[in-house]
Protein backbone atom coordinates (compact mmCIF):
# COMPACT_ATOMS: atom_id res chain seq x y z
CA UNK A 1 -53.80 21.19 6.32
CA UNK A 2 -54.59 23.76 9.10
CA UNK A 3 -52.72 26.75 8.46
CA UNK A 4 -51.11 26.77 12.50
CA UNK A 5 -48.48 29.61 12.40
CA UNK A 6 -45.28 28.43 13.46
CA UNK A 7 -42.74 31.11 14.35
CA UNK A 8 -39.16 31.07 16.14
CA UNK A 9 -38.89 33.90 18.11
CA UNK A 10 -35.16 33.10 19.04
CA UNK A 11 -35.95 33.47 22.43
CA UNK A 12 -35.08 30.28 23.72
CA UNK A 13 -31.61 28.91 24.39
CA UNK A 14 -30.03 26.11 23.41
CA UNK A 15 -29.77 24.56 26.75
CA UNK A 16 -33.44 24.13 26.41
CA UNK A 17 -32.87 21.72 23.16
CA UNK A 18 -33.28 18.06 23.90
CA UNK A 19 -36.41 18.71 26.95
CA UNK A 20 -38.06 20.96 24.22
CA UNK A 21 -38.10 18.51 21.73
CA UNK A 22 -38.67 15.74 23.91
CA UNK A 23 -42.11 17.47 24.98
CA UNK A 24 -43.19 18.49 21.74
CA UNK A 25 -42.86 14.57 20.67
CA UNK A 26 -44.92 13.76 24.16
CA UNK A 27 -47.42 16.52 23.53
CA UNK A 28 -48.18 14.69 20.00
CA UNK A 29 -48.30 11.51 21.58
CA UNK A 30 -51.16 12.69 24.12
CA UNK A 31 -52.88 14.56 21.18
CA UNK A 32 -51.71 18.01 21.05
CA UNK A 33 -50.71 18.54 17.30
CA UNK A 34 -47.02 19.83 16.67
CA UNK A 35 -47.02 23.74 15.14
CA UNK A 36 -46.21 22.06 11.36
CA UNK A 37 -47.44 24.70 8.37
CA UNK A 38 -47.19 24.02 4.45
CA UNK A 39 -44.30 26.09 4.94
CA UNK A 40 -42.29 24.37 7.45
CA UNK A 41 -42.91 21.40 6.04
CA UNK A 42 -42.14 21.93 2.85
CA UNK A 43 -38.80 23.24 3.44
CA UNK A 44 -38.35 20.11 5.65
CA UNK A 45 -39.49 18.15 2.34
CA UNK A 46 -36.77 19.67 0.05
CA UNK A 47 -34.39 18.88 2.48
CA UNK A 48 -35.36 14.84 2.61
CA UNK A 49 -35.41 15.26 -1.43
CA UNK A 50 -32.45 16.83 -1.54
CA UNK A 51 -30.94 14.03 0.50
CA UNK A 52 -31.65 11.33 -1.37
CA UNK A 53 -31.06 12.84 -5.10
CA UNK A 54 -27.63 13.46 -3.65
CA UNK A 55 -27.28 10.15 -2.68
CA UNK A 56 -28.97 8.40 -5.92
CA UNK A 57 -26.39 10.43 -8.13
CA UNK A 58 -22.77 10.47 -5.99
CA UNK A 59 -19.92 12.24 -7.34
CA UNK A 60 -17.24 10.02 -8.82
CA UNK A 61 -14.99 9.51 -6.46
CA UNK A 62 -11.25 10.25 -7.11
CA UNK A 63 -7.95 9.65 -4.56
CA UNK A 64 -8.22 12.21 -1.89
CA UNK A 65 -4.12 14.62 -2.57
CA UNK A 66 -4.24 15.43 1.06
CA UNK A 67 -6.07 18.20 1.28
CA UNK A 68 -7.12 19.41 4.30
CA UNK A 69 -10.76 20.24 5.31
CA UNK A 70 -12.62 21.54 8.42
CA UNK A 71 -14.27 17.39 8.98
CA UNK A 72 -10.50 16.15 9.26
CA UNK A 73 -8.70 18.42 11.23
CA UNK A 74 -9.19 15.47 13.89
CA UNK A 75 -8.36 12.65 12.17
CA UNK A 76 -4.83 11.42 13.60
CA UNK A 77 -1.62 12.89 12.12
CA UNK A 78 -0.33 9.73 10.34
CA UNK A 79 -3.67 8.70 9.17
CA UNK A 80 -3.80 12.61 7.22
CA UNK A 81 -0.30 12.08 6.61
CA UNK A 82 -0.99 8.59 4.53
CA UNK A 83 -3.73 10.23 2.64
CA UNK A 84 -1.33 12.91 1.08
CA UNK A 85 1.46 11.10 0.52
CA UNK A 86 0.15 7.29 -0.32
CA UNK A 87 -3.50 8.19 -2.12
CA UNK A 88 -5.88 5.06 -2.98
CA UNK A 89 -9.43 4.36 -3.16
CA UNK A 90 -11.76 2.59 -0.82
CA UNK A 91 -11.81 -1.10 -2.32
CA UNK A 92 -13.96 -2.39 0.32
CA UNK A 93 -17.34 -3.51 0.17
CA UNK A 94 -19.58 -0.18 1.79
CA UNK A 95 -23.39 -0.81 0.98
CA UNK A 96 -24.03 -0.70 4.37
CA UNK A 97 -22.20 2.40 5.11
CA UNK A 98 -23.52 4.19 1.95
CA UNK A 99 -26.96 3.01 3.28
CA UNK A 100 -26.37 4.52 7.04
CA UNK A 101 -25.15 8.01 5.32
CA UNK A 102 -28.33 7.85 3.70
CA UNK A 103 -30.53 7.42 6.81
CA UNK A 104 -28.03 9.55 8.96
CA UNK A 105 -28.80 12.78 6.38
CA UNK A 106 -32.65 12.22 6.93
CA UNK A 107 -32.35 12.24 10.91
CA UNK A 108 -29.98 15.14 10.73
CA UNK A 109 -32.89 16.86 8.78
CA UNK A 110 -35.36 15.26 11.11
CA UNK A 111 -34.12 16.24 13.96
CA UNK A 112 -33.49 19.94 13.45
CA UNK A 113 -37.20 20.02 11.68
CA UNK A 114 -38.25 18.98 15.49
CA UNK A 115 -36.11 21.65 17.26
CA UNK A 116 -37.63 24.26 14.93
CA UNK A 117 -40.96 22.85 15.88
CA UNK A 118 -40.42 23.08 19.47
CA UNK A 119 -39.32 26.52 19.10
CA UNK A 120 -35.88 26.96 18.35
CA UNK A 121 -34.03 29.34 15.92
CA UNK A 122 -32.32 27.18 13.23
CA UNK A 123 -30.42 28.76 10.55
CA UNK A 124 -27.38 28.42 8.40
CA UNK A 125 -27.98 24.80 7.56
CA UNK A 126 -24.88 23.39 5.46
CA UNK A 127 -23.08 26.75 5.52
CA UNK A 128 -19.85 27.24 4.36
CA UNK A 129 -17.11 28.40 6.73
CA UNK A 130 -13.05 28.90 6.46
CA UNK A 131 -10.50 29.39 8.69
CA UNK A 132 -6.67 29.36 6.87
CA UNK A 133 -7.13 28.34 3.61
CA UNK A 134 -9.49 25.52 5.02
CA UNK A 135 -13.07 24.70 4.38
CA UNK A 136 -16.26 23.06 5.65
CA UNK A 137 -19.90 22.93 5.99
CA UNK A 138 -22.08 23.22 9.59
CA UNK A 139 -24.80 21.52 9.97
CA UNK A 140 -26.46 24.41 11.24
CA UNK A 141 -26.70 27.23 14.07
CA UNK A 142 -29.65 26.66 16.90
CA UNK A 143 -30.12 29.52 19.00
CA UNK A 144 -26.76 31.52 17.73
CA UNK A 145 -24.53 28.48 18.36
CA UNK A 146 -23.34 26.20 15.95
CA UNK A 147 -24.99 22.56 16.61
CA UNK A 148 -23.47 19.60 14.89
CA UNK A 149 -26.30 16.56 14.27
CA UNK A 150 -25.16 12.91 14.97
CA UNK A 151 -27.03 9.99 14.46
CA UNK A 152 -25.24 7.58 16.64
CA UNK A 153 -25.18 3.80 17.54
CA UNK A 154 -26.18 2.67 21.08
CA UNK A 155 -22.47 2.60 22.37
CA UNK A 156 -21.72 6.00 20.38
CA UNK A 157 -24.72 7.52 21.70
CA UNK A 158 -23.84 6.53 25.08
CA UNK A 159 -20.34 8.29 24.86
CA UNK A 160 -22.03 11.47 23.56
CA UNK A 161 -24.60 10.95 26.81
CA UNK A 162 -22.15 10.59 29.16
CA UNK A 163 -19.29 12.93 28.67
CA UNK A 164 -17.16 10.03 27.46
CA UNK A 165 -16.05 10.63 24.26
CA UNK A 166 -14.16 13.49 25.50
CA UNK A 167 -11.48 10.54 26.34
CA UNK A 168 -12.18 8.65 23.18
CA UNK A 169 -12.86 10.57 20.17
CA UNK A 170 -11.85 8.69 17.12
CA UNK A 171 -13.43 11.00 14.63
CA UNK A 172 -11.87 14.23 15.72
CA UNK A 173 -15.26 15.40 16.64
CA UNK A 174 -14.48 17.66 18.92
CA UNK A 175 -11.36 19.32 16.58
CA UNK A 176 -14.05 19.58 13.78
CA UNK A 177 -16.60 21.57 16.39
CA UNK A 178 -13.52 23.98 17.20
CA UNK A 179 -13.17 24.61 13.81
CA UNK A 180 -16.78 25.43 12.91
CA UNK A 181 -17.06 28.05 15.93
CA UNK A 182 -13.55 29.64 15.69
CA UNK A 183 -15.03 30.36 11.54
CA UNK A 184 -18.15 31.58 13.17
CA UNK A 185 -17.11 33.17 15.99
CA UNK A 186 -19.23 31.17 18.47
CA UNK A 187 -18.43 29.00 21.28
CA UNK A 188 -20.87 27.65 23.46
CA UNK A 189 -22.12 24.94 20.67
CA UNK A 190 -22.31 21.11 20.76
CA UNK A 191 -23.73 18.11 19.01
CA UNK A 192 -27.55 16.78 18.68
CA UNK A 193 -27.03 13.58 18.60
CA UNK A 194 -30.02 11.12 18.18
CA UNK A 195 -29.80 7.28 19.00
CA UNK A 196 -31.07 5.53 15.94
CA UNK A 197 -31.77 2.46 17.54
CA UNK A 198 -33.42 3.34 20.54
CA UNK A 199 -34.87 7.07 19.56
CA UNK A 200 -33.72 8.61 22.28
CA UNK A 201 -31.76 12.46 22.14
CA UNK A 202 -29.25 14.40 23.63
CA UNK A 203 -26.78 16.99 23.66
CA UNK A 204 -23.30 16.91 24.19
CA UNK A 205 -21.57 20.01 24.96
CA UNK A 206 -17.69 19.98 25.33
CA UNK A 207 -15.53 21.83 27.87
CA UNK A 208 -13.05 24.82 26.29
CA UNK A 209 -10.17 23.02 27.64
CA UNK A 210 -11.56 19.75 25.43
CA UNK A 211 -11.32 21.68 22.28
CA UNK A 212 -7.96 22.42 20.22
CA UNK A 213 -6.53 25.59 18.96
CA UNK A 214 -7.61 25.39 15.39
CA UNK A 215 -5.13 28.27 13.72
CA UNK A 216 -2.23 25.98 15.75
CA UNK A 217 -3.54 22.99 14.74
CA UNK A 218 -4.18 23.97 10.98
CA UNK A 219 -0.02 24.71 11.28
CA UNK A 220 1.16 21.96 12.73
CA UNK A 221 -1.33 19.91 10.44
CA UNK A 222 0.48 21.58 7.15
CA UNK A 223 4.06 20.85 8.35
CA UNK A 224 3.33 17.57 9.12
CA UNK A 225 1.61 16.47 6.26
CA UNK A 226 5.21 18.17 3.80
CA UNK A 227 7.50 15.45 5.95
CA UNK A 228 8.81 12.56 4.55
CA UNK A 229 8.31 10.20 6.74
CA UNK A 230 4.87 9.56 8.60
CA UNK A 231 4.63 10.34 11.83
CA UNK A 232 3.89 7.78 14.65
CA UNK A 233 1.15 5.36 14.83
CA UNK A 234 -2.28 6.99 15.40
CA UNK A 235 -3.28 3.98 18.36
CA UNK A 236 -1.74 1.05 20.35
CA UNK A 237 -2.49 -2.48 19.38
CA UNK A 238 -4.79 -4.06 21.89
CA UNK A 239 -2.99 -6.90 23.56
CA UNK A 240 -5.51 -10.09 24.66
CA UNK A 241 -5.33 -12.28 27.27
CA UNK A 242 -3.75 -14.99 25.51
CA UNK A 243 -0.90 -12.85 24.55
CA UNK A 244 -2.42 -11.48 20.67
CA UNK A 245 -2.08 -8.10 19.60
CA UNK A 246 -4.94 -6.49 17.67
CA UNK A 247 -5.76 -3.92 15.53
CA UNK A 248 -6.89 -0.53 17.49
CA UNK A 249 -10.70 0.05 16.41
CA UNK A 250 -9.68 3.53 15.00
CA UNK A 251 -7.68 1.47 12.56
CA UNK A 252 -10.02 -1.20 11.69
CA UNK A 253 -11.73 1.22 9.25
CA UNK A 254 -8.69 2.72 7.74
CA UNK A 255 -8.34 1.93 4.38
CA UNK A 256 -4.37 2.54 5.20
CA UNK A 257 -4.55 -0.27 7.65
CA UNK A 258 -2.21 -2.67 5.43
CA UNK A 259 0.39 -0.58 4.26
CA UNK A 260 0.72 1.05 7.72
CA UNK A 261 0.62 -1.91 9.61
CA UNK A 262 2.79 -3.78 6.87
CA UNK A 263 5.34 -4.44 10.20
CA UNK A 264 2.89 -6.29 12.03
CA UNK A 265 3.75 -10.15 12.65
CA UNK A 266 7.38 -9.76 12.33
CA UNK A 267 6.93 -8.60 8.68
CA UNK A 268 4.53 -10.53 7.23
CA UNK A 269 1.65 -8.47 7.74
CA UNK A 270 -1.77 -7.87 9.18
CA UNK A 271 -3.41 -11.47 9.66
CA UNK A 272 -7.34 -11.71 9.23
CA UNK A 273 -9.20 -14.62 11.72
CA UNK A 274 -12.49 -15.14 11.02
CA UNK A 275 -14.60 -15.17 13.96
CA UNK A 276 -18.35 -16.05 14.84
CA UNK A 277 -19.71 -12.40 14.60
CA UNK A 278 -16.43 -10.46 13.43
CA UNK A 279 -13.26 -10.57 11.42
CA UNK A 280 -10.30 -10.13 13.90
CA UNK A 281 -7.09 -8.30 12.53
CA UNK A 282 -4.25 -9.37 14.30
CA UNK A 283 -1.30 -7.35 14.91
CA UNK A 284 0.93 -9.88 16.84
CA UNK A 285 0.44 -14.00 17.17
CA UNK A 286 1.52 -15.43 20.52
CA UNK A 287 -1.28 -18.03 20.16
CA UNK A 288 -3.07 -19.18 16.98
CA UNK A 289 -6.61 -18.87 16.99
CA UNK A 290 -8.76 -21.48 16.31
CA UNK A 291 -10.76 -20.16 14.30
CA UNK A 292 -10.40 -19.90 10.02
CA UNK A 293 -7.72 -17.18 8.62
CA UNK A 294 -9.00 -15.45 5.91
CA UNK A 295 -6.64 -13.35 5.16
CA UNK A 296 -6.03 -13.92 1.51
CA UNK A 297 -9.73 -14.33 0.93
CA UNK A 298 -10.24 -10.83 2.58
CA UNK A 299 -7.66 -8.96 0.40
CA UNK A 300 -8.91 -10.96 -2.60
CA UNK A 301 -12.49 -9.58 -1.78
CA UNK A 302 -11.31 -6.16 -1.51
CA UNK A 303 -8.96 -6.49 -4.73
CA UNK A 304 -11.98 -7.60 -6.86
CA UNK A 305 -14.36 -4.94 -5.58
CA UNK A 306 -11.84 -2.57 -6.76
CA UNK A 307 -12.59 -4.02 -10.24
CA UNK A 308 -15.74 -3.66 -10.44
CA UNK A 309 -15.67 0.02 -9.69
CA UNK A 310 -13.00 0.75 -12.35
């Protein structure tokens, strides 16, 4: 391999992140060969192998007590609240989602192997930070500012794109940013996020005003979570057309979903409809779909996949 010296200077900004590495992928594409050297690309290496060894040996996993971290401070109250106080394991099938962690570490890794490339400072990759008692990891700083890395589905990438998710942030991404720059002392940071259907990049950067006091929230968080009772519901129920009420999408991936939504249809439950390219949980039934219920098969599915991972 050529030995082409590849050095960050630290001289560009972070601004600059998403038309840098945009022109470094053009400039290989017309023939111009990116600044990679063994040692680069080695150290991009160890990171993909690191990846996947974590992922071929995963920790067992054990009921999460409660305890609070710097990637939750945005999940909602009673969700947080459920997870201290009424503990269980995921029973549900999640190939597919251990399979898109998987790919989602390699882009992350990808990605910021690019923006080094193109001639950005990265550093502090997976570093651990604390604020209160509470802990987390960054992704990494680019340029001085911390830079969470997303890869992202079409619709999620399109929130990122547009400003969007400032009005509809399910994850809490923008509490977890807060968090990660009021441990590091930064504030002009953002997320990477790449669109891993489509390839394309960009960079989200949220307002002040978007992001929460982190020592408040941490202390509201704490008293919450010693109540008794859990606080309100975390979304509304979606009401169709015809009069049905169903589940919010940031509870469709709750594994709380039945015990907090054991009110739903008058008592009996969350009701499962089985529709041509999703299950449907319905809150409320004004009108019965005409579709098949699979409600008991569902929770019998999710019951014996708990078996097999005892």
């Amino acid at each position: 391999m050529a030995n082409i010296k590849s050095e960050t200077t630290g001289q560009k900004h972070i601004s600059t992140l998403v038309p840098d590495i945009k022109k470094l992928i053009t400039d290989v594409s017309n023939g111009k060969p990116a600044p990679i050297t063994e040692e680069n690309l080695n150290r991009f290496l160890d990171s993909i192998k690191e990846a996947l060894l974590s992922w071929n040996k995963p920790s067992v996993k054990e009921k999460y007590e409660g305890k609070l971290r710097m990637s939750v401070l945005g999940k909602p109250p009673r969700q947080l609240w459920y997870d201290k106080n009424s503990p269980k394991e995921s029973k549900e099938d999640n190939s597919d989602m251990t399979l898109k962690f998987l790919y989602g570490h390699i882009i992350e890794h990808l990605i910021l192997y690019l923006a080094e490339l193109s001639g950005h400072k990265i550093e502090d990759q997976q570093k651990k930070v604390e604020i209160d008692g509470i802990t987390g990891h960054i992704d990494s700083k680019i340029d001085g500012e911390v830079c969470d890395v997303k890869s992202a589905s079409p619709f999620s990438f399109k929130k990122f794109a547009s400003g969007e998710i400032v009005n509809d942030d399910p994850f809490g991404y923008h509490a977890q940013l807060s968090g990660y720059e009021t441990a590091m002392g930064t504030k002009e940071g953002g997320f990477l996020v790449v669109d891993k259907s489509s390839g394309d990049i960009c960079f989200y950067k949220p307002d002040d005003m978007a992001k929460p006091n982190i020592p408040d929230l941490i202390s509201t968080l704490k008293t919450t979570l010693e109540s008794e009772a859990p606080p309100n519901k975390c979304y509304q129920d979606k009401e169709e057309k015809n009069g049905n009420k169903t589940l919010a999408t940031g509870c469709q991936f709750c594994i709380h979903k039945w015990e907090c939504h054991s009110d739903s249809n008058n008592g009996k439950g969350l009701r499962v409809f089985k529709y041509a390219n999703k299950n449907v949980f319905l809150t409320h039934i004004v009108k019965l779909p005409n579709v098949e219920e699979i409600t008991n098969q569902y929770k019998e599915q999710i019951e014996t996949y708990g078996k097999r991972q005892a």
